[in-house]
N, C-alpha and C. Protein backbone atom coordinates (compact mmCIF):
# COMPACT_ATOMS: atom_id res chain seq x y z
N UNK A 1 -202.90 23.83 171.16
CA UNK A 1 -204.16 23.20 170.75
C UNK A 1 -205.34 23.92 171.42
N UNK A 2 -206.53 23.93 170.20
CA UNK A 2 -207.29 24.94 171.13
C UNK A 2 -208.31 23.75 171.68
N UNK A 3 -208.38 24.19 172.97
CA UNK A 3 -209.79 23.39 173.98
C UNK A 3 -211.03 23.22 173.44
N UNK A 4 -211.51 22.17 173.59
CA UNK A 4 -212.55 21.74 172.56
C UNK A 4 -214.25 22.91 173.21
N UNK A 5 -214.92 23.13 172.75
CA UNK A 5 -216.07 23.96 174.02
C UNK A 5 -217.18 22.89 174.26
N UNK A 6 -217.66 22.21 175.07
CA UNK A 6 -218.82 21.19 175.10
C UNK A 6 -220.15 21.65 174.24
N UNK A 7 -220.94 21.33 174.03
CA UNK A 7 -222.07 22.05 172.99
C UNK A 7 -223.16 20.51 172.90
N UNK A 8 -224.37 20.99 173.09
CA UNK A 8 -225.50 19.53 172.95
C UNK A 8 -225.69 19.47 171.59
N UNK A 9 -226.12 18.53 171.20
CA UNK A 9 -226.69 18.26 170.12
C UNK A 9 -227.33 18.82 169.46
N UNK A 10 -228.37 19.35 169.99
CA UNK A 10 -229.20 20.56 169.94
C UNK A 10 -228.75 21.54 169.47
N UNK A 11 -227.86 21.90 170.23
CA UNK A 11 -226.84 23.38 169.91
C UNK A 11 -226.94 23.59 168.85
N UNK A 12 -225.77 22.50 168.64
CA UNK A 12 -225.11 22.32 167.25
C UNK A 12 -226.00 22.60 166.22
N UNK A 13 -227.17 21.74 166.04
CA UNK A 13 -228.12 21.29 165.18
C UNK A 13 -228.61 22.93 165.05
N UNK A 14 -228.75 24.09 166.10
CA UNK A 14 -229.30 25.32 165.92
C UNK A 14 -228.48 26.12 165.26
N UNK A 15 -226.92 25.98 165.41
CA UNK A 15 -226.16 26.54 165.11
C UNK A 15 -226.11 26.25 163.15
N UNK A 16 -225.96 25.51 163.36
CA UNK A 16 -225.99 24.93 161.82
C UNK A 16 -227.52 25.22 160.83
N UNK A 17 -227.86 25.17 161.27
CA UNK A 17 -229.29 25.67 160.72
C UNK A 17 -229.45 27.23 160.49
N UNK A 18 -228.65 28.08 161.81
CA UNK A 18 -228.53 29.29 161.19
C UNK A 18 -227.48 29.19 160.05
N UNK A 19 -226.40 28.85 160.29
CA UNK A 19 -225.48 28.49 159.31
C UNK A 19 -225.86 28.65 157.91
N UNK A 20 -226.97 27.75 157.54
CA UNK A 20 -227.25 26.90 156.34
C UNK A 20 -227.92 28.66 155.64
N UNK A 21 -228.60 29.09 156.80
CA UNK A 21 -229.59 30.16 156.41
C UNK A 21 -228.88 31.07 156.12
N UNK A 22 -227.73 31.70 156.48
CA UNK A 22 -227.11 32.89 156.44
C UNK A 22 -226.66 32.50 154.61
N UNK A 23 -225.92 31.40 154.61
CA UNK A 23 -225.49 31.09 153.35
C UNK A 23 -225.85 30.90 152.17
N UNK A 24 -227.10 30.41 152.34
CA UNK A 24 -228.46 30.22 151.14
C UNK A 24 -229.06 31.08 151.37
N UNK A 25 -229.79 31.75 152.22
CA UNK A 25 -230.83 32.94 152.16
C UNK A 25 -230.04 34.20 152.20
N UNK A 26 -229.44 34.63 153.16
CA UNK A 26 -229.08 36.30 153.46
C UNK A 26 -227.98 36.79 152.36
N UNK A 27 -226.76 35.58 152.55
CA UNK A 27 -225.97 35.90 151.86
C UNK A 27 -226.36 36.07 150.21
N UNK A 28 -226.82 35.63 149.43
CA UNK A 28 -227.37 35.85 148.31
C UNK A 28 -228.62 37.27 147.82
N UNK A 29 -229.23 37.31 149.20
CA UNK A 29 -229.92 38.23 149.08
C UNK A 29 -229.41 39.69 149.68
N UNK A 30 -228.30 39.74 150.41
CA UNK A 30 -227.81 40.92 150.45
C UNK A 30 -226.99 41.15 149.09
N UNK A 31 -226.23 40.08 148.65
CA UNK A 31 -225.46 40.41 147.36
C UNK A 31 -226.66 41.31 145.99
N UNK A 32 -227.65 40.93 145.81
CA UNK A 32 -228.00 41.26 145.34
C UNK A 32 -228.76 42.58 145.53
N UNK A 33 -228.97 42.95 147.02
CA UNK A 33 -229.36 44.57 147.21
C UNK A 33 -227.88 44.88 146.86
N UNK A 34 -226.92 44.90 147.02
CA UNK A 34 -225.60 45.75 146.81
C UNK A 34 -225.57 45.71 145.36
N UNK A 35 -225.87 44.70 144.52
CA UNK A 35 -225.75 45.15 142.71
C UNK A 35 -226.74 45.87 142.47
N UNK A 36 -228.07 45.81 142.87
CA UNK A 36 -229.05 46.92 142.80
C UNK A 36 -229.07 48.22 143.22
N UNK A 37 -228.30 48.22 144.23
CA UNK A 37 -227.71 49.53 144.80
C UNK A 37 -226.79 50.41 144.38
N UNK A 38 -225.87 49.39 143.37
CA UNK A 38 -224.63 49.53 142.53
C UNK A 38 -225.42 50.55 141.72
N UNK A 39 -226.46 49.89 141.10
CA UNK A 39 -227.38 49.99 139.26
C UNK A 39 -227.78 51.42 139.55
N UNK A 40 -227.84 52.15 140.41
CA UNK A 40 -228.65 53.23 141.26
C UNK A 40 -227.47 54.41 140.93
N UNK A 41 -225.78 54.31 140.80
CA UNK A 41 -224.83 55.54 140.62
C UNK A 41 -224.57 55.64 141.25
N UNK A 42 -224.09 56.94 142.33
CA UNK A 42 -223.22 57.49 142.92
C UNK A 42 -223.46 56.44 144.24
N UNK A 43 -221.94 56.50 144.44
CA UNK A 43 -222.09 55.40 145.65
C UNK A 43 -221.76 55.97 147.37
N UNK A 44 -221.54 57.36 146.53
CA UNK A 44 -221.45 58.18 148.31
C UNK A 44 -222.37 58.13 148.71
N UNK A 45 -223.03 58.92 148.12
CA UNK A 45 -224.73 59.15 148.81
C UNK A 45 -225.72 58.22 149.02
N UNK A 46 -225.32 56.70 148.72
CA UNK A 46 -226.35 55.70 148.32
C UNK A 46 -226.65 55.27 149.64
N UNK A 47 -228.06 55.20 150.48
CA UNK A 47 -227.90 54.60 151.77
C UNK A 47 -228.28 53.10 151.45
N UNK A 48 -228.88 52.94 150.58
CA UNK A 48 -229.51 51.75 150.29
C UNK A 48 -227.97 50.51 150.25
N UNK A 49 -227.07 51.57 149.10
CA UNK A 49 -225.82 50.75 149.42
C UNK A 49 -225.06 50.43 150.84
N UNK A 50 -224.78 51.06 151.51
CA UNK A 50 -224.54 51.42 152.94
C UNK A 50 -225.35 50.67 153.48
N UNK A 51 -226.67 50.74 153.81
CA UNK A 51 -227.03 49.81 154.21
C UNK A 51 -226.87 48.09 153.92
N UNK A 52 -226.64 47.40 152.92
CA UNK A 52 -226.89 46.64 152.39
C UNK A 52 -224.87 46.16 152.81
N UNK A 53 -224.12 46.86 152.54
CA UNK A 53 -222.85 46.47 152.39
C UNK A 53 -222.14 46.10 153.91
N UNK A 54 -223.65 47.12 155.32
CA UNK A 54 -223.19 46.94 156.81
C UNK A 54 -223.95 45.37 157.01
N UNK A 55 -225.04 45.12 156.22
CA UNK A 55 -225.81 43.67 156.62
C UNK A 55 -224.61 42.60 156.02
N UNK A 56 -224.27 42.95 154.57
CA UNK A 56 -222.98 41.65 154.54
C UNK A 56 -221.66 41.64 155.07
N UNK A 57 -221.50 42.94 155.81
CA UNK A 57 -220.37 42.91 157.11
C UNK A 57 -221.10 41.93 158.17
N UNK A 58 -221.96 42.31 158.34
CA UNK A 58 -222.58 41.42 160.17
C UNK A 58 -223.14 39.85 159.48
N UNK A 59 -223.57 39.48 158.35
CA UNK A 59 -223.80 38.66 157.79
C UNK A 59 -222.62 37.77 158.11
N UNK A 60 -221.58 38.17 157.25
CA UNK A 60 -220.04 37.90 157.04
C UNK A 60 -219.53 37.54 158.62
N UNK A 61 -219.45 38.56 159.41
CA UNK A 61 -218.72 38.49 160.82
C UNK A 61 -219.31 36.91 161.64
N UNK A 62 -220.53 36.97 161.41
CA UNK A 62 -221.45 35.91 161.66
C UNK A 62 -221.48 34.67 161.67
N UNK A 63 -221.58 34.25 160.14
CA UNK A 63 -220.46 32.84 159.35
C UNK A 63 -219.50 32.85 159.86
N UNK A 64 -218.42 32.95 159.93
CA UNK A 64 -217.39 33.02 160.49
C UNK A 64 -217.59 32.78 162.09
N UNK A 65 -218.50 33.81 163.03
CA UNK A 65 -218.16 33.27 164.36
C UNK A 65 -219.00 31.78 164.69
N UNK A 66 -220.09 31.51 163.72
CA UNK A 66 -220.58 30.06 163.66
C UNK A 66 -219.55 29.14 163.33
N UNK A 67 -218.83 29.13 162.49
CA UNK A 67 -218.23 28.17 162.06
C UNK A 67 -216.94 27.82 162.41
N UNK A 68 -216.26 28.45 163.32
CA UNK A 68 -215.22 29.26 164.45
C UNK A 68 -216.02 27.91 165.77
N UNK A 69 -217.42 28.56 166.12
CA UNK A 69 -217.82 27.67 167.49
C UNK A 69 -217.89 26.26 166.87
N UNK A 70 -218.94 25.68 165.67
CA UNK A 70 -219.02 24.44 165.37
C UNK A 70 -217.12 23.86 165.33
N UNK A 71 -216.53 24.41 164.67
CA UNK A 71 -214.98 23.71 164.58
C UNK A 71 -214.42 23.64 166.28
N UNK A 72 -214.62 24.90 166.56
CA UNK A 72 -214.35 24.32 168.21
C UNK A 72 -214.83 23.65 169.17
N UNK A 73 -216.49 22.97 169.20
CA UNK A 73 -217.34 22.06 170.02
C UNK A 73 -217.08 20.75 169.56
N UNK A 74 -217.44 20.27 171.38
CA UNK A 74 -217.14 18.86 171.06
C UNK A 74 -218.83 18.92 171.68
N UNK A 75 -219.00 18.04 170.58
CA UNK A 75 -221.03 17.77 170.77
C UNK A 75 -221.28 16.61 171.69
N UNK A 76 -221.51 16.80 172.52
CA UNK A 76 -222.19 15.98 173.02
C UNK A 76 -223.48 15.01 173.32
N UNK A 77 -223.70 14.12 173.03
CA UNK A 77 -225.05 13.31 173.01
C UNK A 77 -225.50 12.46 173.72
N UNK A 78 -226.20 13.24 174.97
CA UNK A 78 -226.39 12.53 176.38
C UNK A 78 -227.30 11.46 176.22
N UNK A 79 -228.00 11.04 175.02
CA UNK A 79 -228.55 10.28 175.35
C UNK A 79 -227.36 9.05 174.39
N UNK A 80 -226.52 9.42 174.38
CA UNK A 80 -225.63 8.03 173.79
C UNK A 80 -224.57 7.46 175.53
N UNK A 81 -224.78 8.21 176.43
CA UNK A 81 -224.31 7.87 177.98
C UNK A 81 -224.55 7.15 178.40
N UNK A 82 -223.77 6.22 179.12
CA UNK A 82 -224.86 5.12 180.20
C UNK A 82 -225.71 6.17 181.06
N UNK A 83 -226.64 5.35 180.97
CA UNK A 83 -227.51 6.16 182.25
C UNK A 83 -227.36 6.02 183.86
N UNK A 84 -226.89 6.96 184.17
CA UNK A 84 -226.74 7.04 185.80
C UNK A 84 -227.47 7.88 186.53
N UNK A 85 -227.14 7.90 188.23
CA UNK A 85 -227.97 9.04 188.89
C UNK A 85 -226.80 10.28 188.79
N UNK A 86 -225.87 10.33 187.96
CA UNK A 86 -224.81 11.30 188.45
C UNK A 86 -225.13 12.09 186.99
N UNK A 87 -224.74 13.80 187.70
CA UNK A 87 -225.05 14.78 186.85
C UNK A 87 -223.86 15.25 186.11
N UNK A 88 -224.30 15.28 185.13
CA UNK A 88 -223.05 15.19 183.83
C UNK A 88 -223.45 16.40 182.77
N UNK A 89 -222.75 17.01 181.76
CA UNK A 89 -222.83 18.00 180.62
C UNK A 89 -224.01 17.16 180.20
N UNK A 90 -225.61 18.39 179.76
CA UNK A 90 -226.19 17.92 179.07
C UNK A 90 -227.27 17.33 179.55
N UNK A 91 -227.36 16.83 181.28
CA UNK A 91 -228.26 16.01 181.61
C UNK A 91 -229.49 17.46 181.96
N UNK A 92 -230.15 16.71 182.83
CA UNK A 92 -231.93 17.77 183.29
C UNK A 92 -231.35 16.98 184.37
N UNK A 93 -231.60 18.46 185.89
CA UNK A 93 -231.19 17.99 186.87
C UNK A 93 -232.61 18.68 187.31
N UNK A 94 -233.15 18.13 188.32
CA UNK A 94 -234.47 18.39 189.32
C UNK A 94 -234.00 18.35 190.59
N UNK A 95 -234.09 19.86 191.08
CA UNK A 95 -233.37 20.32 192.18
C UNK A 95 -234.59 20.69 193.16
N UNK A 96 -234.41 20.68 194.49
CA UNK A 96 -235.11 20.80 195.50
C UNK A 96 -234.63 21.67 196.63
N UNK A 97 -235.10 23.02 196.73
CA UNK A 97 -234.60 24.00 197.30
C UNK A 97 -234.85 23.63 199.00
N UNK A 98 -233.63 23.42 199.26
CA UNK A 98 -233.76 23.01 200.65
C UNK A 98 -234.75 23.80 202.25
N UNK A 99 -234.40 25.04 201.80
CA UNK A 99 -235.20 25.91 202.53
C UNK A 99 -236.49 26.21 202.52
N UNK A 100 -236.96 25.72 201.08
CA UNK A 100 -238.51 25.93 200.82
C UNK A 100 -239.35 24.80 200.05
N UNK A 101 -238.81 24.11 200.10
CA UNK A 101 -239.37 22.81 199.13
C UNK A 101 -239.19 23.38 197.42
N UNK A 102 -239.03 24.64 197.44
CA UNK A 102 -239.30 24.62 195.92
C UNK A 102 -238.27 23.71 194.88
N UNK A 103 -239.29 23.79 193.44
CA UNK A 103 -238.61 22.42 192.91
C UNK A 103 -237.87 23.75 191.44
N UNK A 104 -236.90 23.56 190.70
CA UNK A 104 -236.21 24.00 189.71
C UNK A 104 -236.09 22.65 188.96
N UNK A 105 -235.66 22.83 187.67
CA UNK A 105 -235.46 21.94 186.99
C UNK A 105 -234.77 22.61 185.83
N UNK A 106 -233.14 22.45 185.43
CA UNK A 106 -232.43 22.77 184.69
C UNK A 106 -232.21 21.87 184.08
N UNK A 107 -231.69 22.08 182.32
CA UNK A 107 -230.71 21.09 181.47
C UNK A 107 -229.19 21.73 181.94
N UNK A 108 -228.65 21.78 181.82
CA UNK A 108 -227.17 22.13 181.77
C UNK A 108 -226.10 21.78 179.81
N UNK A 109 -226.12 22.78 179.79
CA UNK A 109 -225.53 23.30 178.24
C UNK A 109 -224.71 24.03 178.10
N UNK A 110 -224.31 24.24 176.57
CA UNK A 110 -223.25 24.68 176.53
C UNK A 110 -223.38 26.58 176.74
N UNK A 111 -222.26 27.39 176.54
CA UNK A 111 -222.90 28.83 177.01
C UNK A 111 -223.36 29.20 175.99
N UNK A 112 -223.45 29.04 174.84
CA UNK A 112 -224.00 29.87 173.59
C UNK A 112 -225.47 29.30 173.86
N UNK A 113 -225.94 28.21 174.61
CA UNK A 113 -226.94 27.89 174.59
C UNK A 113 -228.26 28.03 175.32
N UNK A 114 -227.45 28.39 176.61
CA UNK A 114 -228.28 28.79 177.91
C UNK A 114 -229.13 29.62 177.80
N UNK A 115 -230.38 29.33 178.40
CA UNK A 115 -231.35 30.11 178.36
C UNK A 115 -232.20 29.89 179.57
N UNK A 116 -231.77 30.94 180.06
CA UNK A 116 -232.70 30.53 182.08
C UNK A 116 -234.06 30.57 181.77
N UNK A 117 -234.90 31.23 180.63
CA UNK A 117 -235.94 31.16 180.41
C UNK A 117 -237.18 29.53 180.42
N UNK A 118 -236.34 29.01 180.02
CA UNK A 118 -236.79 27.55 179.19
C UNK A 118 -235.95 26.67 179.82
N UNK A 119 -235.20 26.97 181.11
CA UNK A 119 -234.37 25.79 181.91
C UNK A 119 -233.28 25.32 181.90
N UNK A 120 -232.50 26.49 180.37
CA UNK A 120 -231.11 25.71 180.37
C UNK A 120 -230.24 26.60 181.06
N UNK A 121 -228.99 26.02 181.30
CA UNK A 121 -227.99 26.72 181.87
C UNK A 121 -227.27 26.49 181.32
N UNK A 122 -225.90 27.31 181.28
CA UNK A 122 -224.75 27.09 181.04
C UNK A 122 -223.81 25.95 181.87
N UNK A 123 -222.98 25.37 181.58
CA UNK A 123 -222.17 24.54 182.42
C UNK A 123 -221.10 25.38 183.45
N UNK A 124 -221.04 26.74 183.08
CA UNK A 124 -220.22 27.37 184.08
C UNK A 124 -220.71 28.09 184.91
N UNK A 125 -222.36 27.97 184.90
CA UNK A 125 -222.85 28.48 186.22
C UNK A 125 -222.83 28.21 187.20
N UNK A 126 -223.21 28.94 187.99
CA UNK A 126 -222.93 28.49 189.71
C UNK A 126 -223.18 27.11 190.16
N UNK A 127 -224.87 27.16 189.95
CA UNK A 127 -225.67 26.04 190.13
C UNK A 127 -225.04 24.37 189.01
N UNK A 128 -224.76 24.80 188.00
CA UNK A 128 -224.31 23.89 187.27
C UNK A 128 -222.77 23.24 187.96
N UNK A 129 -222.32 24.10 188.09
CA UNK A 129 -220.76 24.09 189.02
C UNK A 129 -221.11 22.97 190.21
N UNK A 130 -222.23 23.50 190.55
CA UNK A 130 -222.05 22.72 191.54
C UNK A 130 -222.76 21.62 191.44
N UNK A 131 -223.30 20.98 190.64
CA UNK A 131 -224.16 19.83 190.75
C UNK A 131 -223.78 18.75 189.94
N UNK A 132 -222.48 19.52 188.96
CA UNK A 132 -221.80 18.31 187.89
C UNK A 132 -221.22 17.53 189.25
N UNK A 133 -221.09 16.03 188.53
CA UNK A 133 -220.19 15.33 189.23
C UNK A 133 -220.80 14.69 190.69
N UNK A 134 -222.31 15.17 190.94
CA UNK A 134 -222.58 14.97 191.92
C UNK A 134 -223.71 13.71 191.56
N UNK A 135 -224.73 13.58 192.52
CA UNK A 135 -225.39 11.88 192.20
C UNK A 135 -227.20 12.28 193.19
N UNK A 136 -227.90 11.87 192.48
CA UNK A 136 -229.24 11.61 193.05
C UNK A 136 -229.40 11.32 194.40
N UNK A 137 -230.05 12.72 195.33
CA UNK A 137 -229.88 12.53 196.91
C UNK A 137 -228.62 13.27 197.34
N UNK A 138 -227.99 13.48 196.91
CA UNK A 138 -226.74 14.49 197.21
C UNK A 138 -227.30 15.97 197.91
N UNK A 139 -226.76 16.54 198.49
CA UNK A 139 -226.74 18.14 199.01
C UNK A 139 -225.60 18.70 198.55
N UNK A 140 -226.52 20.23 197.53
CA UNK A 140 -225.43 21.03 197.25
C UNK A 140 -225.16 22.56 197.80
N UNK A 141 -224.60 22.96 197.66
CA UNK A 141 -224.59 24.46 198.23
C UNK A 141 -224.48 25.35 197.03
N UNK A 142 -225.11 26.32 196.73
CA UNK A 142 -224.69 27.00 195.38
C UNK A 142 -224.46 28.60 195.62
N UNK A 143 -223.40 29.15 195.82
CA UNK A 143 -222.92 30.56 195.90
C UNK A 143 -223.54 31.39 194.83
N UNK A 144 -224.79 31.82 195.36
CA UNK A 144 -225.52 33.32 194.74
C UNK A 144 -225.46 34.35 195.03
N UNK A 145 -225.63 35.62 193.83
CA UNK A 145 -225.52 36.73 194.68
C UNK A 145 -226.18 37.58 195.81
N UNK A 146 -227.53 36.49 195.85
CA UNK A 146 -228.00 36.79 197.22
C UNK A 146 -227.63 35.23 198.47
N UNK A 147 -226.66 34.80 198.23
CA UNK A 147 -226.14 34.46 199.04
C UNK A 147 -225.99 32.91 198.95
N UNK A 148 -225.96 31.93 199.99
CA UNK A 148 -225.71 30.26 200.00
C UNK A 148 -227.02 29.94 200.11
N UNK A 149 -227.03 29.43 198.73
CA UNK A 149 -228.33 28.68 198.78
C UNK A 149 -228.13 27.02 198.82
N UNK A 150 -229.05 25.75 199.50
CA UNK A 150 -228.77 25.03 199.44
C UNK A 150 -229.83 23.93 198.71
N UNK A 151 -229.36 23.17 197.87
CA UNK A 151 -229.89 22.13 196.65
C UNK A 151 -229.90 20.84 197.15
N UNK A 152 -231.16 20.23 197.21
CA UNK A 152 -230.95 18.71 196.85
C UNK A 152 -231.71 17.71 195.39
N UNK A 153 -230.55 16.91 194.96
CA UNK A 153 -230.26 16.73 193.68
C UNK A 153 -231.73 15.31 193.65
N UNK A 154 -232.42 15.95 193.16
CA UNK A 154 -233.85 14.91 193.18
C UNK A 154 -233.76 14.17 192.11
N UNK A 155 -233.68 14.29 191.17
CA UNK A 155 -233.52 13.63 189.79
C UNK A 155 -232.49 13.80 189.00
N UNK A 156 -232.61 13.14 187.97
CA UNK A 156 -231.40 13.46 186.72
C UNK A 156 -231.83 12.42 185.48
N UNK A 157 -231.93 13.29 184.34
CA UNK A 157 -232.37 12.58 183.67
C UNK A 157 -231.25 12.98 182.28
N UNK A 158 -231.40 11.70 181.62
CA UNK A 158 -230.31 12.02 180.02
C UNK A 158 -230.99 11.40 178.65
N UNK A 159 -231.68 12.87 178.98
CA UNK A 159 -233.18 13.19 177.70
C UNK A 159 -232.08 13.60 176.11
């Protein structure tokens, strides 16, 4: 049996939306550069074909690895959780860098989703590693590659 992958709501909802797009928009519109490309003759020399036949390869490969992750996630919907101070898949944790006061503030998500840019993480990051399972006021330690850094778990919220 294959292991389910955790994934937010969100995810999903992004994932599927490309989904919808590849299938109604690209896919139809590459088919039709390849019959136009067809209408054109020789099909060695055609780059237009070539081109058009490598977009519904990566098009193709695409669908498939979407619909591959949606069949394998189990979605999660943190705001259907009781609400606690303990940090769980999915929640916004507000962390407090012990050494400097500084404040971070991560969601924790699934990995297709993470984006350190905008606050999310993956659930198998360091920092995430270490703060699942833990509770509001807690001290964590988080193994970076510049070394032990240490966290305290200020908030948690299940937005």
């Amino acid at each position: 049996m294959m292991k389910k992958v955790p994934m937010t709501v969100t995810g999903a909802a992004r994932l599927r939306a490309e989904l919808l797009e590849l299938k109604t928009v690209a896919r139809p519109r590459i088919t039709a550069a390849i019959a136009e490309a067809r209408a054109h003759g020789d099909l060695k020399e055609n780059a237009e074909y070539h081109a058009a036949r490598d977009q519904q390869s990566f098009a193709e490969g695409r669908i498939a690895e979407i619909e591959s992750k949606l069949a394998g996630a189990q979605i999660i919907d943190i705001t259907t959780l009781p609400v606690s101070d303990r940090v769980v898949f999915g929640a916004t944790v507000r962390l407090i860098d012990e050494e400097n006061d500084a404040e971070k503030c991560y969601q924790i998500v699934g990995e297709d989703e993470a984006d350190i840019k905008v606050g999310k993480i993956s659930f198998v990051s360091p920092i995430a590693r270490a703060v699942i399972g833990k509770c509001v006021g807690d001290s964590v330690e988080v193994h970076t590659p510049g070394g032990v850094k240490s966290y305290e778990i200020a908030d948690v919220q299940y937005l």
